[in-house]
Protein backbone atom coordinates (compact mmCIF):
# COMPACT_ATOMS: atom_id res chain seq x y z
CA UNK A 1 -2.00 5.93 33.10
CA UNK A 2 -2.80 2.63 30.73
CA UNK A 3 -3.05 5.13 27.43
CA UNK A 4 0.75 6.52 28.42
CA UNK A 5 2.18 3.13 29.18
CA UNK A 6 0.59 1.66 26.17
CA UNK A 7 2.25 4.16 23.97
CA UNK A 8 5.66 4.04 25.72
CA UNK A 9 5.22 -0.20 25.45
CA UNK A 10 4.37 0.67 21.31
CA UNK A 11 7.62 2.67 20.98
CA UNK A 12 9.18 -0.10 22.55
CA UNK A 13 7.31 -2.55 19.92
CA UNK A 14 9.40 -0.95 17.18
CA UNK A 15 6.32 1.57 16.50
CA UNK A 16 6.74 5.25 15.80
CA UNK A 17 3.41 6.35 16.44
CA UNK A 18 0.72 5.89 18.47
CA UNK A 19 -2.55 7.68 18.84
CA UNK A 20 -6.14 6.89 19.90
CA UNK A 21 -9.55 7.34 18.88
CA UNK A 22 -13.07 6.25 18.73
CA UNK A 23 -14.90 3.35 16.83
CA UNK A 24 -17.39 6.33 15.90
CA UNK A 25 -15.10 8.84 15.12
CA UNK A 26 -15.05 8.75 11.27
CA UNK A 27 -18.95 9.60 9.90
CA UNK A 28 -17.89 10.82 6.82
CA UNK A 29 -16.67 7.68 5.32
CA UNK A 30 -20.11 5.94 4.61
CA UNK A 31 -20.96 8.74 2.26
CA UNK A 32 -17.37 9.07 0.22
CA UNK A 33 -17.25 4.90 0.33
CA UNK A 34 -20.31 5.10 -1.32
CA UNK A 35 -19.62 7.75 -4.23
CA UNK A 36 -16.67 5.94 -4.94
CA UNK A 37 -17.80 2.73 -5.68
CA UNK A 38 -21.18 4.34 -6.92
CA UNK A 39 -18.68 5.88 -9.88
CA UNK A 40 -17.57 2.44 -10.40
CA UNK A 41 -13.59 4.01 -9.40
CA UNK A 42 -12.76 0.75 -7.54
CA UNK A 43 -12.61 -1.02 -10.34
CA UNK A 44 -12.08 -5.30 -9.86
CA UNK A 45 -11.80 -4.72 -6.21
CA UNK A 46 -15.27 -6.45 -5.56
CA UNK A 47 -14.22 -7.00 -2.26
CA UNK A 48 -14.87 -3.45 -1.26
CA UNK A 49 -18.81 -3.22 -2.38
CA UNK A 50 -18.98 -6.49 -0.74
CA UNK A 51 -18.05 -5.04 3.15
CA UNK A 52 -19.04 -1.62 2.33
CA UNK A 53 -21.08 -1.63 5.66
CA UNK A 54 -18.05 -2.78 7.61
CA UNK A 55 -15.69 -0.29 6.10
CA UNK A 56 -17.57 2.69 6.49
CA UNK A 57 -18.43 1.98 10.29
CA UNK A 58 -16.46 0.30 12.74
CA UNK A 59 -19.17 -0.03 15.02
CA UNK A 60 -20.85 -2.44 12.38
CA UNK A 61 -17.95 -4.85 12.28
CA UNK A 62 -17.24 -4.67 16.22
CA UNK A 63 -20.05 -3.05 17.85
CA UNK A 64 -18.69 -3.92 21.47
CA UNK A 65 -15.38 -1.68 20.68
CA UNK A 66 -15.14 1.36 22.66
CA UNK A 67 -11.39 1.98 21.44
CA UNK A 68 -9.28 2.14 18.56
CA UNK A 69 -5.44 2.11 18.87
CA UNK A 70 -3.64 3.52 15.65
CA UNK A 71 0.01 3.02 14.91
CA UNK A 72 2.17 3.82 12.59
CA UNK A 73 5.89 2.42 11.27
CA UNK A 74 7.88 3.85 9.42
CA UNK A 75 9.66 2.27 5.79
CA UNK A 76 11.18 4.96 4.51
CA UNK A 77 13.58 4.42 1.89
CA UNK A 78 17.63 4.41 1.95
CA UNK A 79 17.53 5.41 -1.96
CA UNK A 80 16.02 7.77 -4.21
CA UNK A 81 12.93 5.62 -5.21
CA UNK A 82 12.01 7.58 -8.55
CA UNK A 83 15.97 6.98 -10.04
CA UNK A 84 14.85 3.43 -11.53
CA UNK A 85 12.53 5.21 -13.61
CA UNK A 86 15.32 6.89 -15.78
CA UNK A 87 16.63 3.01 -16.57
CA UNK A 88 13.95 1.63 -18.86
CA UNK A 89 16.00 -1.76 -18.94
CA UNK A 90 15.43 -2.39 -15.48
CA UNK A 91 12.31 -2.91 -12.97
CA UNK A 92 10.76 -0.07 -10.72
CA UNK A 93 9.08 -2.00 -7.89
CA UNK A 94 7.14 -0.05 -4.91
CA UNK A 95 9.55 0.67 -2.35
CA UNK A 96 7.25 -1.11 -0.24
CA UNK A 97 7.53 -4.58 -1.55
CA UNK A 98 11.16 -4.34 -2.21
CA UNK A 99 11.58 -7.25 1.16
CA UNK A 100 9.42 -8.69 3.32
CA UNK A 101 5.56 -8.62 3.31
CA UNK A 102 4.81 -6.11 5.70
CA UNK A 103 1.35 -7.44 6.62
CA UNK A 104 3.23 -10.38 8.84
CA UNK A 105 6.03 -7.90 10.32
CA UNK A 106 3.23 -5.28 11.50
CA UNK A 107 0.64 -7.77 12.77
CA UNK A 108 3.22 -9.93 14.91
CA UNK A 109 3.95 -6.59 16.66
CA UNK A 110 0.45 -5.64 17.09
CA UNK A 111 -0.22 -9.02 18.48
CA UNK A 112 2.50 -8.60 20.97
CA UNK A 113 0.98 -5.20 21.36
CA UNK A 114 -2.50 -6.06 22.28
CA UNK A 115 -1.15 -9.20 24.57
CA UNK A 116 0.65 -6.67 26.43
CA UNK A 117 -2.44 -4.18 26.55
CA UNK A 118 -4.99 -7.23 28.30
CA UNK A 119 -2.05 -8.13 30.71
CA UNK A 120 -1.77 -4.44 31.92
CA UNK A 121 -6.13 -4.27 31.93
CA UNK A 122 -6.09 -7.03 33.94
CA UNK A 123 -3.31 -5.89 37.06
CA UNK A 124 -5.64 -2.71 36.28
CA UNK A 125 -9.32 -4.08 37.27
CA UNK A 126 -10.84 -4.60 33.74
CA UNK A 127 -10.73 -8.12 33.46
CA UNK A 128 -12.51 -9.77 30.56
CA UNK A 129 -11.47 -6.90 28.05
CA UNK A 130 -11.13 -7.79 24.52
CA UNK A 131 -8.82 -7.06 21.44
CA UNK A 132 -8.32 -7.71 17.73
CA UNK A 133 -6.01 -6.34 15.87
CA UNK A 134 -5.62 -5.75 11.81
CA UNK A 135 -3.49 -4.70 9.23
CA UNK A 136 -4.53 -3.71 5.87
CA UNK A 137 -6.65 -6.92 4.67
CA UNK A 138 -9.75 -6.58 6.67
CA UNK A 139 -12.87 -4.21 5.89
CA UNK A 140 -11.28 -1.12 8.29
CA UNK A 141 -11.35 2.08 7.50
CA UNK A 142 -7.43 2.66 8.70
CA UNK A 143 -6.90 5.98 7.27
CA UNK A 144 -9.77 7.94 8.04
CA UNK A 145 -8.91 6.49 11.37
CA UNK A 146 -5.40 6.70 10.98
CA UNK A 147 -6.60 10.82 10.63
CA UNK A 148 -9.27 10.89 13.59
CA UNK A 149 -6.71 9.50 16.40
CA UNK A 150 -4.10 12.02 14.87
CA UNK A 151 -1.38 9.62 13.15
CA UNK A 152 -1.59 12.18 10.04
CA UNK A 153 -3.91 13.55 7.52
CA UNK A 154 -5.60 12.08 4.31
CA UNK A 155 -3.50 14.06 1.73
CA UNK A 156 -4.43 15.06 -1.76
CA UNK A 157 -3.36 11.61 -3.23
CA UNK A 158 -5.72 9.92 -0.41
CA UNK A 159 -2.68 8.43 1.48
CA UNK A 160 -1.69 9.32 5.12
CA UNK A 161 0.90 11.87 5.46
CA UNK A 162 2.39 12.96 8.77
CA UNK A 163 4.20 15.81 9.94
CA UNK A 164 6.33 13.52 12.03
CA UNK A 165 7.01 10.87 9.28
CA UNK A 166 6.30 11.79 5.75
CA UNK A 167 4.19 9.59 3.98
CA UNK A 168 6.38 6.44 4.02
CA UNK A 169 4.73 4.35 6.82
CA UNK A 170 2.48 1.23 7.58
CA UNK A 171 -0.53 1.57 9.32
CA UNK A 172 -1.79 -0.83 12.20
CA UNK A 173 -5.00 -0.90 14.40
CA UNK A 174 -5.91 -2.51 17.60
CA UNK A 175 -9.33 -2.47 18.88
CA UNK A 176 -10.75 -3.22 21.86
CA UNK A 177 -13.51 -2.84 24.41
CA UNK A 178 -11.72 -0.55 26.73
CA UNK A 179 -12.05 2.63 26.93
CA UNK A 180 -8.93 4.50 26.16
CA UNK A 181 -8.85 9.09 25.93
CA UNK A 182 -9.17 9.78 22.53
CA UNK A 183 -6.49 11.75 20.76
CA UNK A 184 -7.04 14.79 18.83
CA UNK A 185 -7.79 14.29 14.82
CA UNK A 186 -5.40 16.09 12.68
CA UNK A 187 -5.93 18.56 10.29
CA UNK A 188 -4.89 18.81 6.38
CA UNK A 189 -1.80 20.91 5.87
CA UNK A 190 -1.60 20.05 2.22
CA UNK A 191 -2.31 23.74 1.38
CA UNK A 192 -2.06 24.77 -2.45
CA UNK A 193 0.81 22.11 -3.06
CA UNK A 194 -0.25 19.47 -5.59
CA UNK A 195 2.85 18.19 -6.83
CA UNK A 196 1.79 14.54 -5.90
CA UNK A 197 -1.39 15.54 -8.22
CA UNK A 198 1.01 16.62 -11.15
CA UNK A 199 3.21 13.72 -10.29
CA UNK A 200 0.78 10.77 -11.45
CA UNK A 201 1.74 9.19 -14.49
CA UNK A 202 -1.96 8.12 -15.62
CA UNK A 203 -3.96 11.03 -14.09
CA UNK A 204 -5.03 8.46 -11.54
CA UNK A 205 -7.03 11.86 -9.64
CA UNK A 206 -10.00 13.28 -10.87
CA UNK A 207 -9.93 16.18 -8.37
CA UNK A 208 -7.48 16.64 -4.64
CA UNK A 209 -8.58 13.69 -2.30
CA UNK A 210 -9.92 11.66 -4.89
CA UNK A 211 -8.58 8.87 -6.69
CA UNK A 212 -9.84 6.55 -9.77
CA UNK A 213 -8.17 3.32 -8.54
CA UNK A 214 -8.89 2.39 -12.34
CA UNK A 215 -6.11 4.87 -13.47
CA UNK A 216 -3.69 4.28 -11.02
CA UNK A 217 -0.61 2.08 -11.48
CA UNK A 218 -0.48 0.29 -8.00
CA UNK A 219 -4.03 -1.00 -9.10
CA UNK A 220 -3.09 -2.15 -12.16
CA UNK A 221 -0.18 -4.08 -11.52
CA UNK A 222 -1.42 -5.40 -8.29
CA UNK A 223 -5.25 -5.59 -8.21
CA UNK A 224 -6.40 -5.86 -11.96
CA UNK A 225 -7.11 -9.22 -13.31
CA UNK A 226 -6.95 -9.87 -17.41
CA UNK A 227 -5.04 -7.24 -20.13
CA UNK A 228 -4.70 -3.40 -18.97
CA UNK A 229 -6.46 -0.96 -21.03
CA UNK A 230 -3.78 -0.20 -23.91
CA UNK A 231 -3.91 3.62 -23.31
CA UNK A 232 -2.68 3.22 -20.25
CA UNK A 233 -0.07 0.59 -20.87
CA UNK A 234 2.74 3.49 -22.54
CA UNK A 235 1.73 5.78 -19.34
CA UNK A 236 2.58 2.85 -16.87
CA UNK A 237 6.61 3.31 -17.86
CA UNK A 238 8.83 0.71 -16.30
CA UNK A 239 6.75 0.30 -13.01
CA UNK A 240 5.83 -3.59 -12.70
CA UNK A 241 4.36 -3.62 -9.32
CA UNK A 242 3.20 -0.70 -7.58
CA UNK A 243 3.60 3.02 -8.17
CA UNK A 244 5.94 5.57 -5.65
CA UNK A 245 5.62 8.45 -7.54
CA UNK A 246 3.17 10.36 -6.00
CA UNK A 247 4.39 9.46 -2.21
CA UNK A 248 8.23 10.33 -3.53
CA UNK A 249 7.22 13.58 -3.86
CA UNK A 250 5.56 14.86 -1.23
CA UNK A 251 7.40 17.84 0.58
CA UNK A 252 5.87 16.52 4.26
CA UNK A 253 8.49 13.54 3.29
CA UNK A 254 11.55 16.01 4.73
CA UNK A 255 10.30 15.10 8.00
CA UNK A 256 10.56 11.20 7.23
CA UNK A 257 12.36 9.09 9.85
CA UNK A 258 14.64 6.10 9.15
CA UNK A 259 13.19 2.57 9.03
CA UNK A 260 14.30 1.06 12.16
CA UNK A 261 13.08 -2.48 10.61
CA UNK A 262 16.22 -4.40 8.91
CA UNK A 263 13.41 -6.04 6.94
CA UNK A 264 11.85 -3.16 5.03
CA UNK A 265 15.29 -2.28 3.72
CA UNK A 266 15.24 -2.97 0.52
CA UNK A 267 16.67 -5.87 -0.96
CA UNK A 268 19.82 -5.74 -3.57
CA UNK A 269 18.44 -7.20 -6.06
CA UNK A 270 14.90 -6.01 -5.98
CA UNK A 271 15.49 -2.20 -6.14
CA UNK A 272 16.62 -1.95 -10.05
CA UNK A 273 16.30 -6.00 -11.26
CA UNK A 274 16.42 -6.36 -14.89
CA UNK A 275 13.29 -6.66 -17.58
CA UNK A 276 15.15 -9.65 -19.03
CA UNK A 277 15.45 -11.64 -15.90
CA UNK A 278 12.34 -11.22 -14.93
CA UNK A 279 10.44 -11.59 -18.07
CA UNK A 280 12.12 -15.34 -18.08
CA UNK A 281 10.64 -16.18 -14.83
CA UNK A 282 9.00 -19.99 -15.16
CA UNK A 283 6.21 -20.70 -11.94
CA UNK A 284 8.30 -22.47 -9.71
CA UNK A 285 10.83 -19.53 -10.31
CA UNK A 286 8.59 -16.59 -9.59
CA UNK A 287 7.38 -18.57 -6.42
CA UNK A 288 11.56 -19.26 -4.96
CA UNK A 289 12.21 -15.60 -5.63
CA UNK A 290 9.41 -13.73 -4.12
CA UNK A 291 8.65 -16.13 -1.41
CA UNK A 292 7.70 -14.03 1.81
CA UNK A 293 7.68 -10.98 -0.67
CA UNK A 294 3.64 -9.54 -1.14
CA UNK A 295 4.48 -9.60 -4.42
CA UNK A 296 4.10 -13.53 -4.80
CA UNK A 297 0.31 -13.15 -3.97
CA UNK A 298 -0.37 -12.00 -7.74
CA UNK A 299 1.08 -14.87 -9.20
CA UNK A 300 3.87 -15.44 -12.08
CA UNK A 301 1.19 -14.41 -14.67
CA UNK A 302 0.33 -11.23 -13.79
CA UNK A 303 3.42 -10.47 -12.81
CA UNK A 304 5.12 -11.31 -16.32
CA UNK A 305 2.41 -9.51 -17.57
CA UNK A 306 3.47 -6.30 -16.24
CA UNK A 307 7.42 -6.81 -16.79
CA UNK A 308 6.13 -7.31 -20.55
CA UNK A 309 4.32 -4.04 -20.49
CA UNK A 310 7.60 -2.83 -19.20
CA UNK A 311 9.52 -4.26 -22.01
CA UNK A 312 7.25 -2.75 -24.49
CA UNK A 313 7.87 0.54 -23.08
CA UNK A 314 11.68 0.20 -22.60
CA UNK A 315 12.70 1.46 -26.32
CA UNK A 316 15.46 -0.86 -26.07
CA UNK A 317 15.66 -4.01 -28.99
CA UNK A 318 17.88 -6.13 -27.18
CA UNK A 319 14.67 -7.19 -25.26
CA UNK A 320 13.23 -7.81 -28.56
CA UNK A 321 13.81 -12.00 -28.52
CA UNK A 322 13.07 -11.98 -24.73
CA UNK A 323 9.18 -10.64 -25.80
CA UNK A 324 9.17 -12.73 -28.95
CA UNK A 325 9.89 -16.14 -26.72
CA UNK A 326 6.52 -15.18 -24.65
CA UNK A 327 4.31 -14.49 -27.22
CA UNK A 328 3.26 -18.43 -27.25
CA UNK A 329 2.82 -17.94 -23.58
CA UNK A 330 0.43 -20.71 -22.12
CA UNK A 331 -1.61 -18.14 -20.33
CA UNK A 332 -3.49 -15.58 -23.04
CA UNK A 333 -2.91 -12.25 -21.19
CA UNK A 334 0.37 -12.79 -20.82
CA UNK A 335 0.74 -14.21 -24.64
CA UNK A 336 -1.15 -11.01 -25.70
CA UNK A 337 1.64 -8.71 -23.73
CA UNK A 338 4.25 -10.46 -25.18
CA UNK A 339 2.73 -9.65 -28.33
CA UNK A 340 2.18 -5.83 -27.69
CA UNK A 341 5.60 -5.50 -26.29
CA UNK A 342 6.84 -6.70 -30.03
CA UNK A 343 5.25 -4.41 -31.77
CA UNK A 344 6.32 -1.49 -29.57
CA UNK A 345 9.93 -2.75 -30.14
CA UNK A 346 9.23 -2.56 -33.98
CA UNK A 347 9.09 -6.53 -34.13
């Protein structure tokens, strides 16, 4: 009776799915943590290595949790999110990050979620129960458990793909110390396709359900720190934060639903902005525009560094004098990117 109301009481939350399973439910994630970071594939992102234990069992970071409560929402987007690629001039920015942060939209809900969850425990007889609830910046493991309560299935570009949603969706956990019927896992029904596989600009994935998070764009406009390897620099295109490409397309994505969230629609003038503007972007300016956006969490610098990269690539010499005015840039990556961008534009 509590697992039917709870999912009802999710749906009513502004969540599209809701499934159940258990803390234990995912032993094959130690071992395929540990290749990954044994190859060295994740890159800067120290912080994985460093809760490696957490990560790859749940029991480890909550070992009184008898229950975890996946949900997913849906972001789809209203426009074709691969089109900004054929306008070199302008900025393709992941369709996620085109509004709000999605981190504070997804966690208030789960709060209200799990509020709602102790109330009903309580007029039930299990007083004393206990929740906490996450969203993509602790050490969980939310897709393999996003796959073992059923929300979807790991696809061949590692994300979480659903029959009922495509692959456009945020993923939320609550657990607690009740003990709720698990849901069944899901199984892959990727088959032979591999178009998100041919889709990847930088070869990001060195075989189906692997990825090299040191080849892939959304790392290296997001999560790498200091210059990008040059080689891949040409590959990256006019993609300054984030990469859609191989989520756009997905065939599962027929099935997508619309966002029902006014604030993942995607704001105006963040869905094709312009190299120029953005390359002129001073601190105080970066902060004002992307204020409540996750993309003000990488800071003006990187983020000029990757419209410069952008610049370099866009063929187009009337951005010539907005690269040359960076190349005395106060911060050295971004003076070098300046720099390259010139001499791609034949400066």
């Amino acid at each position: 009776m509590l697992k039917a109301a709870l999912q009802n009481r999710a749906v009513e939350e502004g969540f599209d799915l809701c499934r159940v399973c258990r803390p234990g439910d995912i032993p094959q994630v130690p071992a395929r943590l540990g290749d990954f970071l044994e190859r060295g594939r994740h890159g800067q992102m120290d912080w994985l290595e460093a809760r490696a234990s957490w990560r790859g069992d749940p029991r480890v970071l909550w070992p009184e949790a008898r229950s975890v409560i996946m949900l997913a929402e849906s972001y789809t987007p209203e426009h074709d999110p691969l089109a900004v690629l054929e306008r070199p001039d302008r900025a393709a920015i992941s369709v996620y990050a085109q509004n709000r942060d999605y981190h504070d939209t997804v966690k208030k809900r789960l709060k209200r979620l799990a509020r709602w969850l102790l109330e009903e425990a309580g007029r039930a007889g299990h007083e004393g129960a206990e929740v906490k609830v996450f969203v993509d910046t602790a050490p969980v493991a939310e897709k393999p458990l996003g796959e073992a309560a059923g929300l979807g299935w790991q696809g061949k570009h590692t994300n979480l793909l659903s029959r009922d949603l495509g692959n456009w969706f945020f993923i939320g956990s609550v657990f607690t110390t009740l003990g709720l019927e698990p849901d069944s896992p899901e199984t892959d029904h990727c088959g032979s396709c591999r178009a998100c596989l041919d889709a990847c600009p930088t070869d990001a994935f060195p075989a189906p359900y692997q990825l090299d998070a040191r080849r892939c764009i959304s790392y290296l406009t997001i999560e790498h720190r200091g210059p990008v390897p040059v080689e891949l620099r040409e590959k990256m295109g006019n993609r300054i934060y984030g990469c859609d490409d191989c989520l756009a397309v997905c065939p599962w994505n027929k099935f997508a639903v619309e966002a029902r969230e006014m604030k993942y629609r995607a704001r105006e003038d963040l869905v094709a902005p312009r190299l120029a503007d953005l390359a002129r972007l001073d601190d105080a300016g970066f902060r004002a525009m992307f204020s409540g956006s996750p993309i003000k969490r990488i800071g003006r610098d990187r983020f000029v560094r990757n419209v410069l990269y952008a610049v370099g690539n866009s063929g187009d010499a009337a951005l010539l004098p907005v690269a040359r005015d960076l190349t005395g840039d106060a911060d050295p990556v971004v003076a070098e990117a300046a720099g390259w961008a010139v001499a791609r534009l034949g400066g």
